[in-house]
PDB file of N, CA and C in Angstrom:
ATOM      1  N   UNK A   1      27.649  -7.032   7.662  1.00  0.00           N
ATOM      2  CA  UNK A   1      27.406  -7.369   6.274  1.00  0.00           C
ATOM      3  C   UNK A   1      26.482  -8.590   6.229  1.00  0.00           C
ATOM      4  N   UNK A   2      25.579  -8.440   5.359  1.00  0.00           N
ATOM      5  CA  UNK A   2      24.590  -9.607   5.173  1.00  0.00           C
ATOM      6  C   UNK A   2      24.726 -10.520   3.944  1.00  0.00           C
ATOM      7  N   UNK A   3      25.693 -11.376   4.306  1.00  0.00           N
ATOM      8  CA  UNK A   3      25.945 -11.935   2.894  1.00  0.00           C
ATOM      9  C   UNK A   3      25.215 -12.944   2.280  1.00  0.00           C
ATOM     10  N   UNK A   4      24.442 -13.082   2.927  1.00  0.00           N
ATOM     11  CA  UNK A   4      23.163 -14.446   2.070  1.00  0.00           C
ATOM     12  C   UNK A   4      22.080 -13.397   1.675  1.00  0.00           C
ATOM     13  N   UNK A   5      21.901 -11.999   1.805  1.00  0.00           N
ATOM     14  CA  UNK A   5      21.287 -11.558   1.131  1.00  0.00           C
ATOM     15  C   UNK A   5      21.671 -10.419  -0.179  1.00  0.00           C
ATOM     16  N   UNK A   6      23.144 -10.326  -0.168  1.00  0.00           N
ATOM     17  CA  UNK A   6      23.852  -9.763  -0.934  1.00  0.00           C
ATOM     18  C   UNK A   6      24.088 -10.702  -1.857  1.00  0.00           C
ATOM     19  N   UNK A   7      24.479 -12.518  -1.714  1.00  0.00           N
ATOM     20  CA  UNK A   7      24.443 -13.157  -2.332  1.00  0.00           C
ATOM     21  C   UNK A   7      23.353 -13.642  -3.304  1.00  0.00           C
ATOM     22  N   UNK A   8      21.724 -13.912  -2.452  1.00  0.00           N
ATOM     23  CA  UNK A   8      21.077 -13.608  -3.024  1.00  0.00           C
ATOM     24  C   UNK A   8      20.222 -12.676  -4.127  1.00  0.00           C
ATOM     25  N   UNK A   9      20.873 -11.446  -4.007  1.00  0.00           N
ATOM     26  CA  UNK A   9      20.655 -10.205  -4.624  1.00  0.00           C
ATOM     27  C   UNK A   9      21.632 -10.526  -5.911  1.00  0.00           C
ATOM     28  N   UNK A  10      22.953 -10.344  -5.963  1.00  0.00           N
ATOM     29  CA  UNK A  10      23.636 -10.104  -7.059  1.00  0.00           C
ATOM     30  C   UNK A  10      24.331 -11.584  -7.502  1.00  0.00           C
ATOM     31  N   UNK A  11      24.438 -12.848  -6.793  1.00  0.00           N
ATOM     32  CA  UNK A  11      24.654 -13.869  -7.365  1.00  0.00           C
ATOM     33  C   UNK A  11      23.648 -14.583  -7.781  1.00  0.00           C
ATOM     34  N   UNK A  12      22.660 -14.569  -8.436  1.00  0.00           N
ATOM     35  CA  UNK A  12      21.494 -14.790  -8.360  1.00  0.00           C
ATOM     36  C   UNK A  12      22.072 -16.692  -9.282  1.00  0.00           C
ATOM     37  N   UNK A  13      21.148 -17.592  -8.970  1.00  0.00           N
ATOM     38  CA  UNK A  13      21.696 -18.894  -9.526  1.00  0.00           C
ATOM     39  C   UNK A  13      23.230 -19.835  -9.062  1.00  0.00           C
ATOM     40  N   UNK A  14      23.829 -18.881  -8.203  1.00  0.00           N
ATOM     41  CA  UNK A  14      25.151 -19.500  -7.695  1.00  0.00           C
ATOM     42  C   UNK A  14      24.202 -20.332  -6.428  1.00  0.00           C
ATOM     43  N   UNK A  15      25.056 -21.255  -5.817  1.00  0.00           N
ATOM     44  CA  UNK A  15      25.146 -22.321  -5.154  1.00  0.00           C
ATOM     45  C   UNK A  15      26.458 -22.215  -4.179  1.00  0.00           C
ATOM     46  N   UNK A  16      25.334 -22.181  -2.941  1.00  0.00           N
ATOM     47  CA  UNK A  16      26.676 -21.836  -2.036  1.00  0.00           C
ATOM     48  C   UNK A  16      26.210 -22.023  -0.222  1.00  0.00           C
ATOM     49  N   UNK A  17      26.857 -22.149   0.481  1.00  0.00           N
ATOM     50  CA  UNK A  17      26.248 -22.655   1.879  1.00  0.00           C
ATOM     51  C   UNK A  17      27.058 -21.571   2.524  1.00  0.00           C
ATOM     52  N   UNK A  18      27.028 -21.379   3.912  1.00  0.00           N
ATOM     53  CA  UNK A  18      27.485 -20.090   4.864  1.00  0.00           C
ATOM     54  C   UNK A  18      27.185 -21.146   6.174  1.00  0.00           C
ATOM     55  N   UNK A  19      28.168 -20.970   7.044  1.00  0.00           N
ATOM     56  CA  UNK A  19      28.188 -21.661   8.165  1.00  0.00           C
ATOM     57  C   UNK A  19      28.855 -20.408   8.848  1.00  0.00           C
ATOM     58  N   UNK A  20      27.395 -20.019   9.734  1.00  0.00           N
ATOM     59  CA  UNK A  20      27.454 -19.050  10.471  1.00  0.00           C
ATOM     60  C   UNK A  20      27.201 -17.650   9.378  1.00  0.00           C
ATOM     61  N   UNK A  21      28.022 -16.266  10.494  1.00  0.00           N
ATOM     62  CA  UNK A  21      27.924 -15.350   9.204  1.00  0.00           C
ATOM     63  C   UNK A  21      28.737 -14.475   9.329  1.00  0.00           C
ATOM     64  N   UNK A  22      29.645 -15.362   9.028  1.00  0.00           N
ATOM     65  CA  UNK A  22      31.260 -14.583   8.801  1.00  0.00           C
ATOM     66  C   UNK A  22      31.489 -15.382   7.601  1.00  0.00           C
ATOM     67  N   UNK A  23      32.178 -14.590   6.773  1.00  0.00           N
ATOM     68  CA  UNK A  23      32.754 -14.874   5.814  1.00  0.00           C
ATOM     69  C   UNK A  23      33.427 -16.368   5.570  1.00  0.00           C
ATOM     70  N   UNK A  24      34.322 -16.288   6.556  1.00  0.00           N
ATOM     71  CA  UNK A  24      35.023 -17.645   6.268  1.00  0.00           C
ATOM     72  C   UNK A  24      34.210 -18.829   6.537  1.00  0.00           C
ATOM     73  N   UNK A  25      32.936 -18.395   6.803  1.00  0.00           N
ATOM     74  CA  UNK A  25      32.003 -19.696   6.657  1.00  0.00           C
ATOM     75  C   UNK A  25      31.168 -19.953   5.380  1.00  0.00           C
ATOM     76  N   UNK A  26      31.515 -19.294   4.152  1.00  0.00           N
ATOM     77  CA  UNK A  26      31.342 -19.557   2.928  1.00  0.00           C
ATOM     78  C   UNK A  26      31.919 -20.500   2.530  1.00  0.00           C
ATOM     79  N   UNK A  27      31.176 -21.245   1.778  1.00  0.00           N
ATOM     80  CA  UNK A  27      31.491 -22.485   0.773  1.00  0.00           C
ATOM     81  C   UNK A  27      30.863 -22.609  -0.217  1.00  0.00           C
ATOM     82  N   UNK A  28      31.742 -21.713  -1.796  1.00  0.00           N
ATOM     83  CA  UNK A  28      31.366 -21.813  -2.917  1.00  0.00           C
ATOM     84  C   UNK A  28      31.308 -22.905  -3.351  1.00  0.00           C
ATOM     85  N   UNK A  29      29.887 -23.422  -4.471  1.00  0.00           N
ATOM     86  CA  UNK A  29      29.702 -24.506  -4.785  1.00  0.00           C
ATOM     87  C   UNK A  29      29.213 -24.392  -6.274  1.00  0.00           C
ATOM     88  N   UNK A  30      29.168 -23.368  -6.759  1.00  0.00           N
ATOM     89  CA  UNK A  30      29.116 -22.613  -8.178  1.00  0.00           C
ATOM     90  C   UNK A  30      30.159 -22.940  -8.579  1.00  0.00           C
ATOM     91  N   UNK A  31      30.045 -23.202 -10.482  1.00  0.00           N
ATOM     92  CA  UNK A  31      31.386 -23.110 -11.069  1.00  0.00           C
ATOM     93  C   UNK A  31      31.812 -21.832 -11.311  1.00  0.00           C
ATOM     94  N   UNK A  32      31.652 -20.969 -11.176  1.00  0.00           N
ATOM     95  CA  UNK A  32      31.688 -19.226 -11.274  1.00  0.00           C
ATOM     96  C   UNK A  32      32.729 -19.471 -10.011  1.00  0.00           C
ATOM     97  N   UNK A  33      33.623 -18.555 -10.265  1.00  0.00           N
ATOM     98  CA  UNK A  33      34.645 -17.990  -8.793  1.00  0.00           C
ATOM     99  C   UNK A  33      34.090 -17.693  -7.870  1.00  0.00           C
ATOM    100  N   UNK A  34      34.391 -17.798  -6.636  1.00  0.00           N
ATOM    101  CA  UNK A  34      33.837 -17.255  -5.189  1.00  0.00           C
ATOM    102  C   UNK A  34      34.145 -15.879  -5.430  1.00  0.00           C
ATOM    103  N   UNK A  35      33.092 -15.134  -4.715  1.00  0.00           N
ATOM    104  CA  UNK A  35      33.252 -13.095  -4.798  1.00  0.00           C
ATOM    105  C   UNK A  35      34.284 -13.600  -3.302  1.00  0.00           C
ATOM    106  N   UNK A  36      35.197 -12.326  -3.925  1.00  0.00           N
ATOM    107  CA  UNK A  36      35.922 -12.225  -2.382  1.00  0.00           C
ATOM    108  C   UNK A  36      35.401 -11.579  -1.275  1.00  0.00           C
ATOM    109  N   UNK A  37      35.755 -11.098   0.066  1.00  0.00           N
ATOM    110  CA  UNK A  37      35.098 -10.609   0.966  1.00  0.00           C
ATOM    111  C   UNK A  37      34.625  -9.305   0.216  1.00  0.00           C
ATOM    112  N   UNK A  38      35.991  -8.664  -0.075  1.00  0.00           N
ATOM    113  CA  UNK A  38      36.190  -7.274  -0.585  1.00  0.00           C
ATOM    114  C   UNK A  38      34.882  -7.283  -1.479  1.00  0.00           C
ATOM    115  N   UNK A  39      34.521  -7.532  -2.559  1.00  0.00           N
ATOM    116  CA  UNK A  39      33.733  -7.658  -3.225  1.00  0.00           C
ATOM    117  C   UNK A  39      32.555  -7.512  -2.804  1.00  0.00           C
ATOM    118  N   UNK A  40      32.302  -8.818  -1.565  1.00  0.00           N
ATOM    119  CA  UNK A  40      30.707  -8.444  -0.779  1.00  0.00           C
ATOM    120  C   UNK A  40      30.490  -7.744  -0.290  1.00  0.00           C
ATOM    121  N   UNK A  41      31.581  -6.686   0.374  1.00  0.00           N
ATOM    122  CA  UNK A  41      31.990  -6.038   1.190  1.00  0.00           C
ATOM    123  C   UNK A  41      31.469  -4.334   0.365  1.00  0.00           C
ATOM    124  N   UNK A  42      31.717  -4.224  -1.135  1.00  0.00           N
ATOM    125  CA  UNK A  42      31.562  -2.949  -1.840  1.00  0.00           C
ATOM    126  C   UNK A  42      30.374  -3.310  -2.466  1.00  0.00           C
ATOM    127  N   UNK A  43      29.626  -4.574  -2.591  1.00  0.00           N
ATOM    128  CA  UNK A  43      28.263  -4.719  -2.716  1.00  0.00           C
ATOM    129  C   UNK A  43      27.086  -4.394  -1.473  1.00  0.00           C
ATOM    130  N   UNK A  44      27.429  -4.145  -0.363  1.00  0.00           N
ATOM    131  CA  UNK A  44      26.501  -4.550   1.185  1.00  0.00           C
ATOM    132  C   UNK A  44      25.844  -3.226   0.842  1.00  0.00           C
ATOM    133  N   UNK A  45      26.415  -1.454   0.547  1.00  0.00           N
ATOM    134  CA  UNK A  45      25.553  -0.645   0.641  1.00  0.00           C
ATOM    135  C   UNK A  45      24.732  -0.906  -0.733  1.00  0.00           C
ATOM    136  N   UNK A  46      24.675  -0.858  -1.781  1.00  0.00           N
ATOM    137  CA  UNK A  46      23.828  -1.068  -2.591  1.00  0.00           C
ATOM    138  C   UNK A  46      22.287  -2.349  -2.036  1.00  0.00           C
ATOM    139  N   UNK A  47      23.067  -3.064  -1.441  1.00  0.00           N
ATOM    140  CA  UNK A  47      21.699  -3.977  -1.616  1.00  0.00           C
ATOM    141  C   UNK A  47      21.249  -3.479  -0.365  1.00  0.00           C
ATOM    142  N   UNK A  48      21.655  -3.453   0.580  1.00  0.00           N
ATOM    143  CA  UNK A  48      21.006  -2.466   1.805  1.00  0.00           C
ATOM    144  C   UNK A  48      20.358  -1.386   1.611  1.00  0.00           C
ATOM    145  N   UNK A  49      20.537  -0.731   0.142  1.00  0.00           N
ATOM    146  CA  UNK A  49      19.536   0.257  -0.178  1.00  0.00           C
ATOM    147  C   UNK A  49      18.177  -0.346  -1.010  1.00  0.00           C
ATOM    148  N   UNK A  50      19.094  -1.476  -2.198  1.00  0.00           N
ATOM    149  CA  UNK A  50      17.903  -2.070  -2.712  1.00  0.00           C
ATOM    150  C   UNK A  50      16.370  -2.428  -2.033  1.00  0.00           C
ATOM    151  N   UNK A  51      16.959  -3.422  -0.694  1.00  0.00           N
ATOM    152  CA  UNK A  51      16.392  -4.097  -0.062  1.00  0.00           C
ATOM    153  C   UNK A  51      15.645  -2.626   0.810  1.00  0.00           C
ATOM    154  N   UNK A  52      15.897  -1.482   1.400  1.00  0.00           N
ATOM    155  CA  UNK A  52      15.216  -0.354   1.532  1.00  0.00           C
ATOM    156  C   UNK A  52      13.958  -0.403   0.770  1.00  0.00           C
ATOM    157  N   UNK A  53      14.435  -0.035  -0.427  1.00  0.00           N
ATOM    158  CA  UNK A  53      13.474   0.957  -0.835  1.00  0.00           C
ATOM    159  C   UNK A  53      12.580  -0.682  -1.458  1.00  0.00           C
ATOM    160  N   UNK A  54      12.486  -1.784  -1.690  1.00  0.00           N
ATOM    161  CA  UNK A  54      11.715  -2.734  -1.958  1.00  0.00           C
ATOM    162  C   UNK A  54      10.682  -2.923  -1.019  1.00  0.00           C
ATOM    163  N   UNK A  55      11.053  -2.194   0.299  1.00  0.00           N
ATOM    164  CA  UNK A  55      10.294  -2.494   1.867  1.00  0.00           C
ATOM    165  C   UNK A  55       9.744  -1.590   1.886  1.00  0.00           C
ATOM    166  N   UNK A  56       9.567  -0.406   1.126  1.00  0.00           N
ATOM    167  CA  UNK A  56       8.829   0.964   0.938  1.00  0.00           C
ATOM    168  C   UNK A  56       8.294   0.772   0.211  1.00  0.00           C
ATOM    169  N   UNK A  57       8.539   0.482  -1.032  1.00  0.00           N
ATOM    170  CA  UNK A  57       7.437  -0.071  -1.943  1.00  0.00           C
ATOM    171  C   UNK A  57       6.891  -1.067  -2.058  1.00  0.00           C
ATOM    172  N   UNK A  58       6.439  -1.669  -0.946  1.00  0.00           N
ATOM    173  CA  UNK A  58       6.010  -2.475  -1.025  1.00  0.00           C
ATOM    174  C   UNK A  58       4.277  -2.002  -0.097  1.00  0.00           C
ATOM    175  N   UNK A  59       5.287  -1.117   1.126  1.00  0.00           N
ATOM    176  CA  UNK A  59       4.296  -0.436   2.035  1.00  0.00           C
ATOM    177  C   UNK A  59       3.588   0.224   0.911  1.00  0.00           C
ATOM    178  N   UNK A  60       3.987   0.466   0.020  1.00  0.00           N
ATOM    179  CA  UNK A  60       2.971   2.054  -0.283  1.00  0.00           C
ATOM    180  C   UNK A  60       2.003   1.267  -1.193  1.00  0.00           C
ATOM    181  N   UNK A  61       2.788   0.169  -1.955  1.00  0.00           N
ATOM    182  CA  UNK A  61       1.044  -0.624  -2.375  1.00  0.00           C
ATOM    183  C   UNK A  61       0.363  -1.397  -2.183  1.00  0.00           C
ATOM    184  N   UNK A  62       0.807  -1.468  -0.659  1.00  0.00           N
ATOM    185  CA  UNK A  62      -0.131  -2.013  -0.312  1.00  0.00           C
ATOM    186  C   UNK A  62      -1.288  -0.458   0.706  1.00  0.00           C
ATOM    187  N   UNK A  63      -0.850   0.542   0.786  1.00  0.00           N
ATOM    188  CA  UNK A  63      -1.383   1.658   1.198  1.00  0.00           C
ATOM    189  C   UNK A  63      -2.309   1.743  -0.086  1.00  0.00           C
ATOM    190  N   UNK A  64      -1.435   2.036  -1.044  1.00  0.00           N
ATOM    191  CA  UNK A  64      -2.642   2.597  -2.045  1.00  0.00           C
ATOM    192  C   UNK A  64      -3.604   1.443  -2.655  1.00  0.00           C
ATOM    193  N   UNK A  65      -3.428   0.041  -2.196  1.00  0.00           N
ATOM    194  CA  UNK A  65      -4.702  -0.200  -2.446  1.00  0.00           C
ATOM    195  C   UNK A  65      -5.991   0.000  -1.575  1.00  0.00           C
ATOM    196  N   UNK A  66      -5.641  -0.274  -0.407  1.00  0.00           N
ATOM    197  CA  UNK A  66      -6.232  -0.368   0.805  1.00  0.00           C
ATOM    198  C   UNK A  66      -6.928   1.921   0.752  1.00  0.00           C
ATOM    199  N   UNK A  67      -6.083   2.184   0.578  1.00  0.00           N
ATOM    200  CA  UNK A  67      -6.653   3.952   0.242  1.00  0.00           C
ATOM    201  C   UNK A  67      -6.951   4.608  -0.586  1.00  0.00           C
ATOM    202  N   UNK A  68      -6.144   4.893  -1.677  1.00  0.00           N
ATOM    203  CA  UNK A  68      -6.483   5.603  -2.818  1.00  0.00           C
ATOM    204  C   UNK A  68      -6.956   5.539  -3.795  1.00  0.00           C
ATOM    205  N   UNK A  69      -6.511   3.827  -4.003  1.00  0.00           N
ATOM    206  CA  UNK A  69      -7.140   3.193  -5.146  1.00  0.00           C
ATOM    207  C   UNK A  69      -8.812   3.213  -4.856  1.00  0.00           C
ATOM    208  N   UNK A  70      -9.422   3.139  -3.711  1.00  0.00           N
ATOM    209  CA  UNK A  70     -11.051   3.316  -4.067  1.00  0.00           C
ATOM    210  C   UNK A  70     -11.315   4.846  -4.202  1.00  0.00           C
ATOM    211  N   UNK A  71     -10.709   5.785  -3.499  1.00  0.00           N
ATOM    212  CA  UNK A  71     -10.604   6.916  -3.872  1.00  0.00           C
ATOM    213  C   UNK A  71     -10.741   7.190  -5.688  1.00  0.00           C
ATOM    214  N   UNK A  72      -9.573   7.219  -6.217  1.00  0.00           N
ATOM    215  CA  UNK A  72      -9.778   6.735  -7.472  1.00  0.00           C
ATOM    216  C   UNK A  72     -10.656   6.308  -7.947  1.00  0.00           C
ATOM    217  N   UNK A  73     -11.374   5.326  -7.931  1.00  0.00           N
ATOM    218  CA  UNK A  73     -13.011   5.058  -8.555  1.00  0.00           C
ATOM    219  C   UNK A  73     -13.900   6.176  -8.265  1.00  0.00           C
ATOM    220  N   UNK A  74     -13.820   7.005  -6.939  1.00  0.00           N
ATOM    221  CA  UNK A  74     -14.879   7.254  -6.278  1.00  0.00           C
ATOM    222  C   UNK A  74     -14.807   8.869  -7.219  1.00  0.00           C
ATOM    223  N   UNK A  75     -13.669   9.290  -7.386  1.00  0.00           N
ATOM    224  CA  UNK A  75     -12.937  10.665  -8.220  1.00  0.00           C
ATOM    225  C   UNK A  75     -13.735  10.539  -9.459  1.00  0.00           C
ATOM    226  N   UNK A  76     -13.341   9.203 -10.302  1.00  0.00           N
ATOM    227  CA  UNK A  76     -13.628   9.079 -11.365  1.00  0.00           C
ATOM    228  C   UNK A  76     -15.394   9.312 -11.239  1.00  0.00           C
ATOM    229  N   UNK A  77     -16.434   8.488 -10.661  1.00  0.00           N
ATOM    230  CA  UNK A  77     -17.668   8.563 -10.287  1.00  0.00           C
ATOM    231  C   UNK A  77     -18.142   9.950 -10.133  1.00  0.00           C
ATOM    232  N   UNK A  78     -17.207  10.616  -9.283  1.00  0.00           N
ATOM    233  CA  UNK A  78     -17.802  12.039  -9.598  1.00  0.00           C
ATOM    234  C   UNK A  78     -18.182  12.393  -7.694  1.00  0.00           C
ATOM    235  N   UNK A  79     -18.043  11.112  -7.160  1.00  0.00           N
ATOM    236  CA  UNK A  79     -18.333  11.329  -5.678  1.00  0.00           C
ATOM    237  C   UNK A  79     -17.104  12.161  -4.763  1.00  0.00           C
ATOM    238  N   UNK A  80     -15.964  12.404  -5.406  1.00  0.00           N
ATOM    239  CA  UNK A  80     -14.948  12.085  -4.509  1.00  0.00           C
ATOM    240  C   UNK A  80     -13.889  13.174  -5.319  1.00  0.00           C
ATOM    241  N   UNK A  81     -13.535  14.777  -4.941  1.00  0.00           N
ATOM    242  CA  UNK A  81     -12.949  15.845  -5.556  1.00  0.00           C
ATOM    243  C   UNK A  81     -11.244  15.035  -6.275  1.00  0.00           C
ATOM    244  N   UNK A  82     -10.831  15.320  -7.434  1.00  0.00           N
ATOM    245  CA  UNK A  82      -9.401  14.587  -7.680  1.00  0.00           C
ATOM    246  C   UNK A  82      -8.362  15.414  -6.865  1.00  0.00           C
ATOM    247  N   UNK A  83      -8.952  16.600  -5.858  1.00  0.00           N
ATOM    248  CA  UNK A  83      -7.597  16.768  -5.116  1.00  0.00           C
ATOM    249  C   UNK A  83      -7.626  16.074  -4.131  1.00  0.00           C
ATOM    250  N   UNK A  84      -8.977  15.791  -3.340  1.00  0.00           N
ATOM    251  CA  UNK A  84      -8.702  14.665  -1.996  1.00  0.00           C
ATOM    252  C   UNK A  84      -8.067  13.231  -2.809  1.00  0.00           C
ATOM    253  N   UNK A  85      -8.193  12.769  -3.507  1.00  0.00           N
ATOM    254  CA  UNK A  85      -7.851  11.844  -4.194  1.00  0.00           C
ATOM    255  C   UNK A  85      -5.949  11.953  -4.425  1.00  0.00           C
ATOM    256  N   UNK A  86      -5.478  13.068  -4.689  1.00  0.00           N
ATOM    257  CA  UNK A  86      -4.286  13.607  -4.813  1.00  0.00           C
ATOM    258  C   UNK A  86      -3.270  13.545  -3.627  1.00  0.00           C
ATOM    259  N   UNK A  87      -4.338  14.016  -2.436  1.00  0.00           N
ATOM    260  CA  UNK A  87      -3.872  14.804  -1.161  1.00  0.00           C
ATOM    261  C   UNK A  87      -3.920  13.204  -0.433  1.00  0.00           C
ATOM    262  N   UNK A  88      -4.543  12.365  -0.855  1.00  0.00           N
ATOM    263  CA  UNK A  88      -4.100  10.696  -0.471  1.00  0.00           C
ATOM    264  C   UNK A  88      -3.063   9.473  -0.594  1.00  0.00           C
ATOM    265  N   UNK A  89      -2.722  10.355  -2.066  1.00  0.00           N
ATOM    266  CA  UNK A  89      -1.516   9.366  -2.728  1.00  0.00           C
ATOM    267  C   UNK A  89      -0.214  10.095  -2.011  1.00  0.00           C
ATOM    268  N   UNK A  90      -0.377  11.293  -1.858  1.00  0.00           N
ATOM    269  CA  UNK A  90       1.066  12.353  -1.582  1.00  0.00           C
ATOM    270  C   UNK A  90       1.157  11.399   0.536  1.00  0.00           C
ATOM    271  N   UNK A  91      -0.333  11.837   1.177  1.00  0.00           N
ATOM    272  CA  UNK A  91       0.136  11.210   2.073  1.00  0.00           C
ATOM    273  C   UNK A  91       0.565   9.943   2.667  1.00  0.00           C
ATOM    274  N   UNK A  92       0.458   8.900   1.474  1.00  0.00           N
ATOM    275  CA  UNK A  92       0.932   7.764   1.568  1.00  0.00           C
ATOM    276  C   UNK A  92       2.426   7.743   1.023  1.00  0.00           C
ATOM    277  N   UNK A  93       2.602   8.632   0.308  1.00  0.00           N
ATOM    278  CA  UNK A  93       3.949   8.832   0.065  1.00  0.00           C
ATOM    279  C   UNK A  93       4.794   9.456   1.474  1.00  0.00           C
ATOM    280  N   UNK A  94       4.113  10.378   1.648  1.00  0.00           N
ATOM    281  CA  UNK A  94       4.995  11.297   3.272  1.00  0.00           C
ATOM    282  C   UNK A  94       5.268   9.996   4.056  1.00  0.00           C
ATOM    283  N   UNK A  95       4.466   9.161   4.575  1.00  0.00           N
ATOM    284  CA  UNK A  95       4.163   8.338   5.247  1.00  0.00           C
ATOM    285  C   UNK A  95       5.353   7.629   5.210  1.00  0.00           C
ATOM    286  N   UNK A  96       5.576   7.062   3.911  1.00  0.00           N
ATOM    287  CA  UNK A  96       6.653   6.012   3.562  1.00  0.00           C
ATOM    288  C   UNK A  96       7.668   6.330   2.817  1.00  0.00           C
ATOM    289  N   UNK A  97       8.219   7.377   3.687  1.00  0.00           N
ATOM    290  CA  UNK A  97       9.726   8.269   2.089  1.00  0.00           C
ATOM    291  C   UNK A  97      10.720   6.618   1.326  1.00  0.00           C
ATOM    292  N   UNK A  98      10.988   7.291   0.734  1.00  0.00           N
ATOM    293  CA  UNK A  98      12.147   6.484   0.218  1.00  0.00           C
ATOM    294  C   UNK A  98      13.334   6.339   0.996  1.00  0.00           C
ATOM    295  N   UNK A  99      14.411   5.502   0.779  1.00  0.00           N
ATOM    296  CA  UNK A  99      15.621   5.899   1.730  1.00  0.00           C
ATOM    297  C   UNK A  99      16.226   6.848   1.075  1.00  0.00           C
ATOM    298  N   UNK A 100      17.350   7.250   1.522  1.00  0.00           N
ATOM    299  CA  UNK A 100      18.084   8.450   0.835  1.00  0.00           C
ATOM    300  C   UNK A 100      19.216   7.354   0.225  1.00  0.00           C
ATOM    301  N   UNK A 101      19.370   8.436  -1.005  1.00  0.00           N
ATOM    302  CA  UNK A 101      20.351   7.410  -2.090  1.00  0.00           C
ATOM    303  C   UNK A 101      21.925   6.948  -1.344  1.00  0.00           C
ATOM    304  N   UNK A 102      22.115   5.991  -2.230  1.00  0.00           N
ATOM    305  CA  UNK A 102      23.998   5.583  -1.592  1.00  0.00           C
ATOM    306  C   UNK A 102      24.585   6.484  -2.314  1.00  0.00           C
TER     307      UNK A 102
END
């Protein structure tokens, strides 16, 4: 379980230190209640997916600028057919699937 990034994810504004990375090296410093383990514990697959698919999308735009996006001008111009233009975005997609849902 990654709890400084689960913390970061869904406690967003709490205040809190981790010594080491086990649990019992939490030290809430928020006036909000400490999440219990259990808690971080039924949060870890969600943000492990969040944090997925943020790392995929992140690949793909930076793919489609670097690829398709001049494609795109070049479509629009008249140089460049809109299915190669098509058949660019799909393979930047193959390239970088999504994760599969929780």
């Amino acid at each position: 379980m990654d709890i400084p990034t689960i913390l970061a994810s869904k406690y967003t504004g709490s205040l809190w230190t981790l010594d080491g990375d086990d649990y019992t090296g939490l030290t809430w410093l928020s006036d909000t209640p400490k999440p219990t383990k259990k808690a971080l514990e039924a949060l870890s697959a969600d943000v492990q997916y969040e944090t997925a698919y943020a790392r995929v999308e992140e690949a793909r735009q930076a793919q489609y600028q670097a690829t398709t996006d001049p494609l795109f001008f070049e479509t629009q111009r008249g140089t460049v057919t809109k299915e190669a233009w098509l058949a660019a975005v799909q393979a930047v997609k193959d390239a970088n699937p999504y994760p599969e849902g929780v």
